[in-house]
Every structure is written in C-alpha cells, then in structure tokens.
PDB file of N, CA and C in Angstrom:
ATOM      1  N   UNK A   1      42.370  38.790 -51.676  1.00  0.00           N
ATOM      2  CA  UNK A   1      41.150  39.512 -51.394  1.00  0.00           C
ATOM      3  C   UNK A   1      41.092  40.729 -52.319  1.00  0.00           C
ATOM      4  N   UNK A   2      39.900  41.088 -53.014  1.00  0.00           N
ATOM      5  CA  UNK A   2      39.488  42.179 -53.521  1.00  0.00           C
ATOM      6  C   UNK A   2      40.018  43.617 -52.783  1.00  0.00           C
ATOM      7  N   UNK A   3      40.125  44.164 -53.718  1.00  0.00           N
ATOM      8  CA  UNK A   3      40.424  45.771 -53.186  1.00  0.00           C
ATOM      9  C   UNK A   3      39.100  46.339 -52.210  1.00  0.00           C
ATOM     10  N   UNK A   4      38.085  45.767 -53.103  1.00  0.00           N
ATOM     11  CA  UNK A   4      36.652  46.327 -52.237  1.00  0.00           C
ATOM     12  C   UNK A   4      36.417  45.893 -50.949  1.00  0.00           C
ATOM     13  N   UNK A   5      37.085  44.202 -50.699  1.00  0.00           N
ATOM     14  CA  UNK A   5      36.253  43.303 -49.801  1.00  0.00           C
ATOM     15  C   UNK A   5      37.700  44.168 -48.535  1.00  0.00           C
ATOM     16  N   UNK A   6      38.842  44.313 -48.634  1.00  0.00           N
ATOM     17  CA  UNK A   6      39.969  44.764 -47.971  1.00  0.00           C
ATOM     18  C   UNK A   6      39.155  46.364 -47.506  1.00  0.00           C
ATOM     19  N   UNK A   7      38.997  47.227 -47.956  1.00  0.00           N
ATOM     20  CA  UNK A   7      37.961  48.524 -47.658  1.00  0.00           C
ATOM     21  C   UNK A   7      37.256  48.337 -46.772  1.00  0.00           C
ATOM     22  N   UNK A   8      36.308  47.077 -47.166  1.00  0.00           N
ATOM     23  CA  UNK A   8      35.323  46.540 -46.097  1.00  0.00           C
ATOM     24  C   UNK A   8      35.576  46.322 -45.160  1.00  0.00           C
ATOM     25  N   UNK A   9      36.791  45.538 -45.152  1.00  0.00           N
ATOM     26  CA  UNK A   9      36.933  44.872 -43.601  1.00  0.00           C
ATOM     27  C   UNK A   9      37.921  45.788 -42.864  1.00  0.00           C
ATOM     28  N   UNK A  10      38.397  47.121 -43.789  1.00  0.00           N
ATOM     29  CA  UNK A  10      39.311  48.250 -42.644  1.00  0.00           C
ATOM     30  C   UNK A  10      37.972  49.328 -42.297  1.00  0.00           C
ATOM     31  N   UNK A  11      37.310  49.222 -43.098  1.00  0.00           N
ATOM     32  CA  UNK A  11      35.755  50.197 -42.600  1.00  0.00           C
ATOM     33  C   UNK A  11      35.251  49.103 -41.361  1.00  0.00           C
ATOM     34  N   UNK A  12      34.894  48.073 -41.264  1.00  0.00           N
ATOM     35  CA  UNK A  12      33.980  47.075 -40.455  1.00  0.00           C
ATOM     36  C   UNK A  12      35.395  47.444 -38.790  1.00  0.00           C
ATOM     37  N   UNK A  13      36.506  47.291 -39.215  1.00  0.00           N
ATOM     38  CA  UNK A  13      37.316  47.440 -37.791  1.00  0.00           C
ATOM     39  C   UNK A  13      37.225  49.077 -37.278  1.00  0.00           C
ATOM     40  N   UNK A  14      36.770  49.498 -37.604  1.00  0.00           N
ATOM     41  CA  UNK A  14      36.671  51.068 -37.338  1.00  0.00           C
ATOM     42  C   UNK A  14      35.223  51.018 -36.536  1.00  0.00           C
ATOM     43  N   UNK A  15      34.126  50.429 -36.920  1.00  0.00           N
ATOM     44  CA  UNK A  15      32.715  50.966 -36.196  1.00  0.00           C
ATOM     45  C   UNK A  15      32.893  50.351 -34.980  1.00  0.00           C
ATOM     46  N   UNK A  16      32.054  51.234 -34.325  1.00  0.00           N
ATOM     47  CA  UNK A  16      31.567  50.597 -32.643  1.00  0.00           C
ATOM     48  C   UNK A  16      30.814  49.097 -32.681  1.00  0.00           C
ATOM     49  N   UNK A  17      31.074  49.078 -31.145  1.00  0.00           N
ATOM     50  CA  UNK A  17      30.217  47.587 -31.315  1.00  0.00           C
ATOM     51  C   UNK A  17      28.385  48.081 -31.810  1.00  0.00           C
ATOM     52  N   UNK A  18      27.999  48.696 -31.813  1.00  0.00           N
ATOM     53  CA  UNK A  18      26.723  49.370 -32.177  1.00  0.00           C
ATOM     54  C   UNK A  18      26.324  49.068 -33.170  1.00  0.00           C
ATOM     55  N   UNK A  19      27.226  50.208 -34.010  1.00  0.00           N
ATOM     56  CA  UNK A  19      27.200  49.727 -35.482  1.00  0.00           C
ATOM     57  C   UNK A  19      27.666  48.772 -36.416  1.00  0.00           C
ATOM     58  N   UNK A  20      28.658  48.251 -35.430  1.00  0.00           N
ATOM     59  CA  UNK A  20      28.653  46.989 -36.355  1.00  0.00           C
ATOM     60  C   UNK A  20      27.687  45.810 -35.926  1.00  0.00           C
ATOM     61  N   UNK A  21      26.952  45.966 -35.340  1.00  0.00           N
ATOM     62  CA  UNK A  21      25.547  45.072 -34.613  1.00  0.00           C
ATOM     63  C   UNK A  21      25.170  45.399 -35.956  1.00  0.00           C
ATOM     64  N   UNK A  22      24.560  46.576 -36.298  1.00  0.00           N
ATOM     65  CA  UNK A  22      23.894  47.580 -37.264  1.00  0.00           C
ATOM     66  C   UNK A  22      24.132  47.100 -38.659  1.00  0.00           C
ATOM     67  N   UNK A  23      25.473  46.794 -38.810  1.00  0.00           N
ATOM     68  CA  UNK A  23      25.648  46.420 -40.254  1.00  0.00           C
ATOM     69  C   UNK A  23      25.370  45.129 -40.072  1.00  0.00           C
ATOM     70  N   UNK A  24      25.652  43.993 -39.261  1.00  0.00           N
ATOM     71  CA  UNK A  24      25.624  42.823 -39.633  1.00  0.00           C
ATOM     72  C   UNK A  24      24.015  42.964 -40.026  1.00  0.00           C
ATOM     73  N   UNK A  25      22.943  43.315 -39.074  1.00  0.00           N
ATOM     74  CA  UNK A  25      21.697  43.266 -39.033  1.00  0.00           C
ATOM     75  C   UNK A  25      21.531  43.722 -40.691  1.00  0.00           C
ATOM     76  N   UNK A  26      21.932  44.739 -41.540  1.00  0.00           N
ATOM     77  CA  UNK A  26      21.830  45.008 -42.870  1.00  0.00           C
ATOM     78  C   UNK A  26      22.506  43.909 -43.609  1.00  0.00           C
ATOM     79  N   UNK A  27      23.128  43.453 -43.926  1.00  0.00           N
ATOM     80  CA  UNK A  27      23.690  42.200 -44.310  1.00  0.00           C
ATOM     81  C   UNK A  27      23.099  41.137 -44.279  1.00  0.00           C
ATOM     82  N   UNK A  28      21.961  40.536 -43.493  1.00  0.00           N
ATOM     83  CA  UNK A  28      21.138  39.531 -42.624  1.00  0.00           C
ATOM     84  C   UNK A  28      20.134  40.186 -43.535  1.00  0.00           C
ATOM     85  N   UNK A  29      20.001  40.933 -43.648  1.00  0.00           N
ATOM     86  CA  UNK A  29      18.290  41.966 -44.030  1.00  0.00           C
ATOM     87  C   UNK A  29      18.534  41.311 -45.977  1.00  0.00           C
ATOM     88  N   UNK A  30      19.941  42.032 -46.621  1.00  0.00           N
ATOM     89  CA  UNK A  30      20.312  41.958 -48.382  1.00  0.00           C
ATOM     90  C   UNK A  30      20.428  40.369 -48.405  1.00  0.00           C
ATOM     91  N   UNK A  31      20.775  39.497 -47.651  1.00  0.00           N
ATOM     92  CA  UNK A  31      20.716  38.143 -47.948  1.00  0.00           C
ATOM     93  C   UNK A  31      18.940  37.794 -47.622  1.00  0.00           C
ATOM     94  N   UNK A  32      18.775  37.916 -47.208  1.00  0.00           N
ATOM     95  CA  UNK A  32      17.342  37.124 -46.718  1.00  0.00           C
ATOM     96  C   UNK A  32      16.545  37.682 -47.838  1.00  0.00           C
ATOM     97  N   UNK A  33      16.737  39.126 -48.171  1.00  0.00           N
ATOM     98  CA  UNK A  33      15.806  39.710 -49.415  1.00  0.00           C
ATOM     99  C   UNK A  33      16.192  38.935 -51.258  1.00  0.00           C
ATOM    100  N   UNK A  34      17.471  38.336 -50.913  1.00  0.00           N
ATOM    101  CA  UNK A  34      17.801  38.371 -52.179  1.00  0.00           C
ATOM    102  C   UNK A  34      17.472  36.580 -51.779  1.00  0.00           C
ATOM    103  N   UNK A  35      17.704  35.497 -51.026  1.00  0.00           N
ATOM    104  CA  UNK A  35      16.703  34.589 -50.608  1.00  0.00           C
ATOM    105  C   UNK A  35      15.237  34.331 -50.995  1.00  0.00           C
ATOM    106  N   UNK A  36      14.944  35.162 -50.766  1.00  0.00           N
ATOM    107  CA  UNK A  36      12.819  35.535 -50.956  1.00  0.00           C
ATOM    108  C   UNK A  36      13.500  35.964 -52.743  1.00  0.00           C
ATOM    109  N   UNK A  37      14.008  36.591 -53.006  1.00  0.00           N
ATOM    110  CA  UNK A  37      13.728  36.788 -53.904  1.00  0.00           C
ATOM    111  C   UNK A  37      13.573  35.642 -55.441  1.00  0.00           C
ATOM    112  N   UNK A  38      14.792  35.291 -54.643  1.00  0.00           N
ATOM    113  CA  UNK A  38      14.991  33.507 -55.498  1.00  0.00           C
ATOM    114  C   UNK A  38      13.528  32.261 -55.251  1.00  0.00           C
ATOM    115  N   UNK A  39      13.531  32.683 -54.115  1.00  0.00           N
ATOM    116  CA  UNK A  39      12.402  31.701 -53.682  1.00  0.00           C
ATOM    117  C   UNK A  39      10.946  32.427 -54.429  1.00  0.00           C
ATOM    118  N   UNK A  40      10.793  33.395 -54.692  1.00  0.00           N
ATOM    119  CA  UNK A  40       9.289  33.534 -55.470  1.00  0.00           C
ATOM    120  C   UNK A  40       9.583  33.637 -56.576  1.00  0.00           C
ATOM    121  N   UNK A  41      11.039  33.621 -57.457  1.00  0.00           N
ATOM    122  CA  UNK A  41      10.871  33.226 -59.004  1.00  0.00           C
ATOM    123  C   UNK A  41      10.643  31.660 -59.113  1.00  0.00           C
ATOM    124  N   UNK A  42      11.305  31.251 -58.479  1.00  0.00           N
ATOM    125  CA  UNK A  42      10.920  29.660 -58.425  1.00  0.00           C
ATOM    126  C   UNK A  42       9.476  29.725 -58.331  1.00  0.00           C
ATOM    127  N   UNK A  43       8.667  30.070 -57.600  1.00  0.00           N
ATOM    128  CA  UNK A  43       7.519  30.124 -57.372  1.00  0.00           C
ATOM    129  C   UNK A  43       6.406  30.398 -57.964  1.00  0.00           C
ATOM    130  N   UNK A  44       6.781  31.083 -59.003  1.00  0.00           N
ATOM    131  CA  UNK A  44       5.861  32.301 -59.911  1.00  0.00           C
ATOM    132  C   UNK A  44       5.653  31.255 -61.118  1.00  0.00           C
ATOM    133  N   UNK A  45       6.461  30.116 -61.178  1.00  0.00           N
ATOM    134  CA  UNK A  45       5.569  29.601 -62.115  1.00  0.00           C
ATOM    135  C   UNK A  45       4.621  28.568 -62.237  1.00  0.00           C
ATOM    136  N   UNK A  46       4.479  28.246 -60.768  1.00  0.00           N
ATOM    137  CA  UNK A  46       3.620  27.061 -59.787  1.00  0.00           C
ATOM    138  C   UNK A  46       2.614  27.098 -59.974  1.00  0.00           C
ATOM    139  N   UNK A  47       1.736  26.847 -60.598  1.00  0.00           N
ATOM    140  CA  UNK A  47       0.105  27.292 -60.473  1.00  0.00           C
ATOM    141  C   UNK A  47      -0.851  27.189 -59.024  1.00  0.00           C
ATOM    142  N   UNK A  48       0.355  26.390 -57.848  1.00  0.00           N
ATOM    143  CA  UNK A  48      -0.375  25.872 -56.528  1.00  0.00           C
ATOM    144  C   UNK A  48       0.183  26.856 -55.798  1.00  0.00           C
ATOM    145  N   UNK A  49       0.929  28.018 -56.689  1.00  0.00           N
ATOM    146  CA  UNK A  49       1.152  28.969 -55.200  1.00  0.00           C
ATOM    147  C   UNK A  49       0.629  30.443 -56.092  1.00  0.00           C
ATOM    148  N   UNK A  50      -0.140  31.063 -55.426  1.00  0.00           N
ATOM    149  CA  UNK A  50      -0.035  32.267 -55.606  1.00  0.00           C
ATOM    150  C   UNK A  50       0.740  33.612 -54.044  1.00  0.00           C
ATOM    151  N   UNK A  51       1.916  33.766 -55.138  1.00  0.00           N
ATOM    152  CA  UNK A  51       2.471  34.947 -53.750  1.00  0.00           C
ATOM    153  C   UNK A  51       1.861  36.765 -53.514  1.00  0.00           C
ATOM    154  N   UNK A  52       1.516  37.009 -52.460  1.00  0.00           N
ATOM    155  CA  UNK A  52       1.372  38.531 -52.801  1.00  0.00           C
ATOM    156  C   UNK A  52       1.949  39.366 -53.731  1.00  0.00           C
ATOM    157  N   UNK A  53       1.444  40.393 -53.837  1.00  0.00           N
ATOM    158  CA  UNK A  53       2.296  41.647 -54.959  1.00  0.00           C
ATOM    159  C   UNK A  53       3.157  41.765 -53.947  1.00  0.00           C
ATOM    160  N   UNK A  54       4.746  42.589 -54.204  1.00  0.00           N
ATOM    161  CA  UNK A  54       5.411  43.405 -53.568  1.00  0.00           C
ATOM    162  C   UNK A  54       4.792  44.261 -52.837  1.00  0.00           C
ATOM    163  N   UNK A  55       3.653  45.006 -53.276  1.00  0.00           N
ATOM    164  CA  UNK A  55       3.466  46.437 -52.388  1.00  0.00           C
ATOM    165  C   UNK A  55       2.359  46.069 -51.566  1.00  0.00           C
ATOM    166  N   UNK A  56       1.781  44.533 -51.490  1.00  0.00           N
ATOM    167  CA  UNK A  56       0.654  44.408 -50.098  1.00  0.00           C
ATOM    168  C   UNK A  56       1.600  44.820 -49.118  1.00  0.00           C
ATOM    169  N   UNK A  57       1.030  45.623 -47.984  1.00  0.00           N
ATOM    170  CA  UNK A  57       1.192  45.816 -46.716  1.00  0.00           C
ATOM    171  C   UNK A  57       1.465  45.263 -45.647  1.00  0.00           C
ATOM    172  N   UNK A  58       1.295  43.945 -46.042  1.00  0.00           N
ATOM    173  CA  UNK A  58       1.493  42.932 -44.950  1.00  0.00           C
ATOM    174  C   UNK A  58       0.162  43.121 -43.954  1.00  0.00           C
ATOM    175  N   UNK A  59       0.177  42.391 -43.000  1.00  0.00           N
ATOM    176  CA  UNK A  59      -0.601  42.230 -41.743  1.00  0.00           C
ATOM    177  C   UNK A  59      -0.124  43.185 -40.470  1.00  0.00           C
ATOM    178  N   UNK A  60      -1.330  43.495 -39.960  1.00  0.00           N
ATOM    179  CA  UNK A  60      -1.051  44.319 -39.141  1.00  0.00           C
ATOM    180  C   UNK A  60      -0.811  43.739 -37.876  1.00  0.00           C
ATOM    181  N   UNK A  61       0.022  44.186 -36.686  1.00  0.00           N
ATOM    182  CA  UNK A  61      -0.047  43.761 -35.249  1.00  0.00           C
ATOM    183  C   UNK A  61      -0.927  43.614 -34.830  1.00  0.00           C
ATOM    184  N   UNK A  62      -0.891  42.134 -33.813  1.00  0.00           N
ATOM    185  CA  UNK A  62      -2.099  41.460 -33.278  1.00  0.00           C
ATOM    186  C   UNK A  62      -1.659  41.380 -32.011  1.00  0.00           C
ATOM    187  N   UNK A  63      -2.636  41.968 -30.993  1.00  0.00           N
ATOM    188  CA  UNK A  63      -2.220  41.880 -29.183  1.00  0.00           C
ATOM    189  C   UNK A  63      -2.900  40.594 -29.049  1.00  0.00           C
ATOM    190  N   UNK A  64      -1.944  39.741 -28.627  1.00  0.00           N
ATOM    191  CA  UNK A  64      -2.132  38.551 -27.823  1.00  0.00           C
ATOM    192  C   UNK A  64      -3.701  38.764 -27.155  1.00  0.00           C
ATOM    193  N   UNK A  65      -4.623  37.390 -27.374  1.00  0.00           N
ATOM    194  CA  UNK A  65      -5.107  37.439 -25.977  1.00  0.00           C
ATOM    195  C   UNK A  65      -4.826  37.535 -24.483  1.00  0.00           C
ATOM    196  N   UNK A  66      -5.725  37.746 -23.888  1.00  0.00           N
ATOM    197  CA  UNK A  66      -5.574  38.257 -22.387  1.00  0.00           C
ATOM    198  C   UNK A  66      -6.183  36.932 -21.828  1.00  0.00           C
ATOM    199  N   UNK A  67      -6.007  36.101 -21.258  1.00  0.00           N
ATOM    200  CA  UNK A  67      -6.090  34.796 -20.538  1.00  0.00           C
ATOM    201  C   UNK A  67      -6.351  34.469 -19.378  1.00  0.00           C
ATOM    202  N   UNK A  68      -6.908  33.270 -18.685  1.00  0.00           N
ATOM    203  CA  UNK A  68      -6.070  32.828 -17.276  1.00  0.00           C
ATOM    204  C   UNK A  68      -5.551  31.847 -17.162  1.00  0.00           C
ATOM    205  N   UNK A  69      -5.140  31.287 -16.612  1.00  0.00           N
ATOM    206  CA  UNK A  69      -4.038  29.779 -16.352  1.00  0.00           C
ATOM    207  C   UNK A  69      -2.975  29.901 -17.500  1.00  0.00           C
ATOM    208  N   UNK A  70      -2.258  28.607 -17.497  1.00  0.00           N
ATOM    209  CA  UNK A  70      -1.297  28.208 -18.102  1.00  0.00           C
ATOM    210  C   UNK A  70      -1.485  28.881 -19.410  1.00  0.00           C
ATOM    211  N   UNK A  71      -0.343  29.327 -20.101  1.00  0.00           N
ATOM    212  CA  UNK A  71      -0.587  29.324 -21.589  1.00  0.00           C
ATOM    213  C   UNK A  71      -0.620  27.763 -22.451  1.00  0.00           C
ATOM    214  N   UNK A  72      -0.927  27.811 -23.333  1.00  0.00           N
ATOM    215  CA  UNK A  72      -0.731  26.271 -23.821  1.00  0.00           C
ATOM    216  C   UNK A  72       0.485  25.889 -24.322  1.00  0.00           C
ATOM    217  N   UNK A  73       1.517  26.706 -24.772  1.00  0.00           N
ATOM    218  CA  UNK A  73       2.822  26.704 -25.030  1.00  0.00           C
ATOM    219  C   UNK A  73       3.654  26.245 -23.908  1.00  0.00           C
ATOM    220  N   UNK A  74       3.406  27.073 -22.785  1.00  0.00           N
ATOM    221  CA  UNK A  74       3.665  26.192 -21.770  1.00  0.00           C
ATOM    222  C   UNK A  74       3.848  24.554 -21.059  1.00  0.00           C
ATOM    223  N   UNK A  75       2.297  24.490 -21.409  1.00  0.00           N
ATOM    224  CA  UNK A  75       1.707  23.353 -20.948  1.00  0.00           C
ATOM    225  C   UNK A  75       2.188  21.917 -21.791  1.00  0.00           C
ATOM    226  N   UNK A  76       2.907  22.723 -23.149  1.00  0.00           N
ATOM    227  CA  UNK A  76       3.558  21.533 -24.076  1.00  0.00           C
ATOM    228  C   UNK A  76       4.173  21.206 -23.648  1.00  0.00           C
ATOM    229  N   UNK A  77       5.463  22.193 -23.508  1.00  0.00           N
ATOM    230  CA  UNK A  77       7.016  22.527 -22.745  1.00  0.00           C
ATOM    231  C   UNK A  77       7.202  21.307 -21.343  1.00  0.00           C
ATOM    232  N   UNK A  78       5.920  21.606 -20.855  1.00  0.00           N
ATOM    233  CA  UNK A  78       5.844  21.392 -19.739  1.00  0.00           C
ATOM    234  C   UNK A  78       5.513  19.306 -19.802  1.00  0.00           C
ATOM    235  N   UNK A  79       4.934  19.380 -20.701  1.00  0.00           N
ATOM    236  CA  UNK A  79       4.441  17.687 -20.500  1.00  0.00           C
ATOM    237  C   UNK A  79       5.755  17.067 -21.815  1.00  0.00           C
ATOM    238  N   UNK A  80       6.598  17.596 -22.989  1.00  0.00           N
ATOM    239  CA  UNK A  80       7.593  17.530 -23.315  1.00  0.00           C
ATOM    240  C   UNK A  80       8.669  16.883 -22.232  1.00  0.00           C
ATOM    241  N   UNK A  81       8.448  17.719 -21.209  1.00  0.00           N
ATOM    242  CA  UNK A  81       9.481  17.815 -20.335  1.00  0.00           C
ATOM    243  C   UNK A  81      10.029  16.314 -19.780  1.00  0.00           C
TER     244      UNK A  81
END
C-alpha cells in the first residue's frame, strides 16, 4: 500500500461514525462526478444528444400534488403484488 493510501486509512480509523458517514458520502459525490464526467465526453460528440452547460441551474423543487385515494404507485405495487 501507498504511503498516501496507509495515511488514509489511519485518518479514516480516527473519525466518528458521523464523519466517516461524511467522507464516504464525499467519495460517492468525486466518483459519480468524475462518472458524468466520462459519460458527457463520450457524449459531446453525438449529434443526438445535446447536454446542458455546466453552469445551468438545474430544476427547481416541485411539491407533489395534493390528491385523494390511492396514489398510483401504490396501486402498481399493489396489483404487482
């Protein structure tokens, strides 16, 4: 093992269960970004996909409708069953 990866794993036995929730969740976050990242160079030269810029904003939060009866998610679940 690397000098760095040995650091790592005497730093990783030191945090609380908290923070090491905390780091895995950052770790999960640099893979998935560097994932997307592979996945839209592949992409960028597709003429059938166009991807957003980096700096769109994304979509904003949407409150569920307000309903009555069954949800229909349910009602899948439910005849699935």
């Amino acid at each position: 093992m690397t000098p760095v990866r040995e650091s790592l794993v005497e730093s990783v036995k030191a945090l609380s269960e908290d923070e090491a929730r905390q780091t895995l969740d950052f770790v999960h976050a640099l893979r998935r970004r560097k994932e997307l990242a592979e996945l839209a160079r592949r992409l960028a030269g597709r003429p059938g996909y166009r991807l957003p810029s980096p700096e769109h904003p994304g979509f904003p939060p949407v409150e569920p409708a307000e309903t009555t009866g069954i949800p229909a998610s349910q009602l899948v679940i439910r005849d699935r069953s």
